[in-house]
C-alpha atoms as a PDB file:
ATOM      1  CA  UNK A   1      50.758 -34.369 -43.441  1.00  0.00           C
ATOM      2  CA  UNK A   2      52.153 -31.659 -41.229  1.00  0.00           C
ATOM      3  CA  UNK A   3      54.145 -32.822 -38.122  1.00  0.00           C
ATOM      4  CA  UNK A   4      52.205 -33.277 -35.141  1.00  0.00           C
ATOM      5  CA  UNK A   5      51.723 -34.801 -32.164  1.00  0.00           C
ATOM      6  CA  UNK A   6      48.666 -35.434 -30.030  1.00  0.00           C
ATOM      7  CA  UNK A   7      45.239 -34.251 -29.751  1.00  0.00           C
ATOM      8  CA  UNK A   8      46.811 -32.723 -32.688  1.00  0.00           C
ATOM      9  CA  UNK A   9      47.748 -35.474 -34.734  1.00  0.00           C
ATOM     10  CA  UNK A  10      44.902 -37.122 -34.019  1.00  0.00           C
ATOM     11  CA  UNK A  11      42.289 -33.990 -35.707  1.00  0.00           C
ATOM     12  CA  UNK A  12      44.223 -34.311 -39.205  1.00  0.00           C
ATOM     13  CA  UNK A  13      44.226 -37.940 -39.334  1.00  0.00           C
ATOM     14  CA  UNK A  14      40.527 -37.846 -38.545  1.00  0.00           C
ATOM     15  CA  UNK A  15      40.280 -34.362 -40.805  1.00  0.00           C
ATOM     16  CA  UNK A  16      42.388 -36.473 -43.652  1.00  0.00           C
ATOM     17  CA  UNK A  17      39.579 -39.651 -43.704  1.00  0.00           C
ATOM     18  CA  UNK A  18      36.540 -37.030 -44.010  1.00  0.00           C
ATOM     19  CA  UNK A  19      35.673 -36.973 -40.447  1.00  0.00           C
ATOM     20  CA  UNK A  20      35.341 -34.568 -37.318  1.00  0.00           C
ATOM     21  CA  UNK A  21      37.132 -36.333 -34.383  1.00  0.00           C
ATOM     22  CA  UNK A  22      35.058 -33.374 -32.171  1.00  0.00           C
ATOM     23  CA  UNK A  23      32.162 -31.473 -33.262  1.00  0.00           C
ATOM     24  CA  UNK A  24      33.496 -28.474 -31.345  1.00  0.00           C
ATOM     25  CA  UNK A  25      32.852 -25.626 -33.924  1.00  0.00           C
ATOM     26  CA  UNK A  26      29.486 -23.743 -32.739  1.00  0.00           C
ATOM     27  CA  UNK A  27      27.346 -23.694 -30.204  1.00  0.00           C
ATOM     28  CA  UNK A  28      24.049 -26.066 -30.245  1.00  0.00           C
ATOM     29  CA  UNK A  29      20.837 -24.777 -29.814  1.00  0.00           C
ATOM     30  CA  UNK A  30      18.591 -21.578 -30.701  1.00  0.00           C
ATOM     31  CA  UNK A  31      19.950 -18.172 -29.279  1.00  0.00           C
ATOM     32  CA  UNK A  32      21.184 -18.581 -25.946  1.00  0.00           C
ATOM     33  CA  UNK A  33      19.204 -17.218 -22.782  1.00  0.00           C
ATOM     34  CA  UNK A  34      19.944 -17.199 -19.099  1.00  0.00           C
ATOM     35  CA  UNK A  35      17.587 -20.340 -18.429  1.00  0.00           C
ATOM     36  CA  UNK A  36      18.584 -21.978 -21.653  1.00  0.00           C
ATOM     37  CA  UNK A  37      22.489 -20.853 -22.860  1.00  0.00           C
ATOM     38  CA  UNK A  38      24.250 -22.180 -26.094  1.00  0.00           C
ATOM     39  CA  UNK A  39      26.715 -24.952 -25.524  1.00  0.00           C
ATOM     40  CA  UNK A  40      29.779 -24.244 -26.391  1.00  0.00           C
ATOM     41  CA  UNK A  41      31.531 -28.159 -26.547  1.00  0.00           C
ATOM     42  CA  UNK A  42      35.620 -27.971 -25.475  1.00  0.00           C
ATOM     43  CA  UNK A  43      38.162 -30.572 -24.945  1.00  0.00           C
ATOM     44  CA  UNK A  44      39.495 -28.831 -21.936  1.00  0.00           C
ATOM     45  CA  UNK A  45      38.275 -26.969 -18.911  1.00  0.00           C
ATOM     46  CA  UNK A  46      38.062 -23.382 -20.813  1.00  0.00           C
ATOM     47  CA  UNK A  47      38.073 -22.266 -24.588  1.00  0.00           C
ATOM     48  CA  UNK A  48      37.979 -19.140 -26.253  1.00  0.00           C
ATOM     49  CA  UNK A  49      34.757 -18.558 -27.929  1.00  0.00           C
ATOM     50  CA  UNK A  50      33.388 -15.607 -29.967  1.00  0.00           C
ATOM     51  CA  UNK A  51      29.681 -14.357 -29.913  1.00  0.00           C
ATOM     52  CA  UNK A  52      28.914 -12.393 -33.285  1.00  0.00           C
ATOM     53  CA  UNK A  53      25.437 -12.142 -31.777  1.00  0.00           C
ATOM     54  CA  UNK A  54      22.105 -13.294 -33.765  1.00  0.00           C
ATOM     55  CA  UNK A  55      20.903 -13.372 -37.174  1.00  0.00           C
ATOM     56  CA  UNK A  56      20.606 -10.694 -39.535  1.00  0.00           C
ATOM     57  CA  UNK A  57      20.129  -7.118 -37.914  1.00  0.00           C
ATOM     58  CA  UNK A  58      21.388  -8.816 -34.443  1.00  0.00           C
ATOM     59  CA  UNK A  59      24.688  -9.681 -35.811  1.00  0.00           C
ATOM     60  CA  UNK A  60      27.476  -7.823 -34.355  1.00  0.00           C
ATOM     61  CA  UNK A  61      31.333  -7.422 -34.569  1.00  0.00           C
ATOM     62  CA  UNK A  62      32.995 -10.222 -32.942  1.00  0.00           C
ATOM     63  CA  UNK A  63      33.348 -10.279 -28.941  1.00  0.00           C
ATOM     64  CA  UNK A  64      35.852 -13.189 -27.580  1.00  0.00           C
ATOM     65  CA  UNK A  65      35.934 -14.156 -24.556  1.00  0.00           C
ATOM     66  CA  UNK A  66      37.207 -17.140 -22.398  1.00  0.00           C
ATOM     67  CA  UNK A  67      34.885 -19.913 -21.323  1.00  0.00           C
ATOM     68  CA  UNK A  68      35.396 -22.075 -18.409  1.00  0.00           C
ATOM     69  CA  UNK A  69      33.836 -24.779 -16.637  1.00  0.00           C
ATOM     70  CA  UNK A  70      31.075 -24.322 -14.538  1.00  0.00           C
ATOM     71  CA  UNK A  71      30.297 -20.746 -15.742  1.00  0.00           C
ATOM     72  CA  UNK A  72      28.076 -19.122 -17.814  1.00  0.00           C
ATOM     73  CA  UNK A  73      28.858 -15.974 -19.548  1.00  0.00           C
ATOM     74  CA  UNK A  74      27.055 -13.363 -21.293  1.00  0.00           C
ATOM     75  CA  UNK A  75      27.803 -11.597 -24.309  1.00  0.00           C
ATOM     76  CA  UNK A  76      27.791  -7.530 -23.418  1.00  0.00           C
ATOM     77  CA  UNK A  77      27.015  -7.035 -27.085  1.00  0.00           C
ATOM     78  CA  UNK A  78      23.734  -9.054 -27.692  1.00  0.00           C
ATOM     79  CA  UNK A  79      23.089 -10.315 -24.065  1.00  0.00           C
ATOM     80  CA  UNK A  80      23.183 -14.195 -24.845  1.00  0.00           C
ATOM     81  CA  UNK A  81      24.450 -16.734 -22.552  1.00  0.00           C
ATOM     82  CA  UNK A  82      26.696 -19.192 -23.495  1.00  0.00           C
ATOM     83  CA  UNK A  83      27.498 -22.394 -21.219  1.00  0.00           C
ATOM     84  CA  UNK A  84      30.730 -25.164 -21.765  1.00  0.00           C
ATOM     85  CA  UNK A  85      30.637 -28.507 -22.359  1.00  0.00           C
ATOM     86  CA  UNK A  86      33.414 -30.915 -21.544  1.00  0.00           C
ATOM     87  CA  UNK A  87      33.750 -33.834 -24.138  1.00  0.00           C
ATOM     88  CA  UNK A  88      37.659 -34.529 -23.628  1.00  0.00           C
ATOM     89  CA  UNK A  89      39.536 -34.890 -20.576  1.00  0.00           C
ATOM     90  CA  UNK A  90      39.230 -31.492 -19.476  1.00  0.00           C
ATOM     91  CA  UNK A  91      42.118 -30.028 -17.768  1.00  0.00           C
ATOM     92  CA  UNK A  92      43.529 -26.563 -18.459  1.00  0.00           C
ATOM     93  CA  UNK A  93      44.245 -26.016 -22.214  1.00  0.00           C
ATOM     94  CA  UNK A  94      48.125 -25.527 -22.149  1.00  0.00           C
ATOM     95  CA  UNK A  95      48.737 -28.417 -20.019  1.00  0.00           C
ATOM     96  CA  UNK A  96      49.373 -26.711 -16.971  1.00  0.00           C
ATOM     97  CA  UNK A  97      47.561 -25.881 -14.171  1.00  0.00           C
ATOM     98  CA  UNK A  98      46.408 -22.395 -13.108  1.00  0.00           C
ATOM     99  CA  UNK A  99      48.642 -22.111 -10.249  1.00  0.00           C
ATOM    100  CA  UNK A 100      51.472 -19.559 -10.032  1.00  0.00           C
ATOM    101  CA  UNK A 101      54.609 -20.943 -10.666  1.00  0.00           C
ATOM    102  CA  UNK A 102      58.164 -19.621  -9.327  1.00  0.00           C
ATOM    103  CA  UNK A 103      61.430 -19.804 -11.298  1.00  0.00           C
END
């Protein structure tokens, strides 16, 4: 087992008995809309996510894009909303908070 520590350490232990500890992967739901967005599912306040757009002819390349809290976002590709999902303890992803910090 690689060293780790954590939220870490806790994904490959779960990883290493056959489990998910968070189903976190892809977004739930049909193609995402304005009054209905796919869910996105984080462990913090904000993830990077990235639409490759529908099915089929609709796919496209790739956009990423940060996804926070509280805000929907749509993809300028394919036009479909996406919407997070806390199921952790939220809080920024690097442990810090977003407020500027002098040396």
């Amino acid at each position: 087992m690689p060293i780790a520590i954590g939220h870490e350490k806790e994904e490959l232990e779960a990883e290493l008995e056959g489990r998910r500890l968070l189903d976190i992967d892809f977004p739930e739901g049909p193609f995402g809309t304005k009054e209905a967005p796919a869910v996105v599912k984080s462990y913090y306040d904000k993830r990077i996510v990235g639409c490759p757009g529908g099915e089929g002819e609709d796919e496209h390349d790739v956009v990423w894009f940060w996804l926070e809290k509280g805000k929907s976002f749509e993809c300028p590709v394919c036009t479909q909303y996406f919407e997070l999902e806390v199921v952790g303890p939220g809080g920024p992803p690097d442990g810090h908070g977003d407020e500027d910090h002098d040396s």
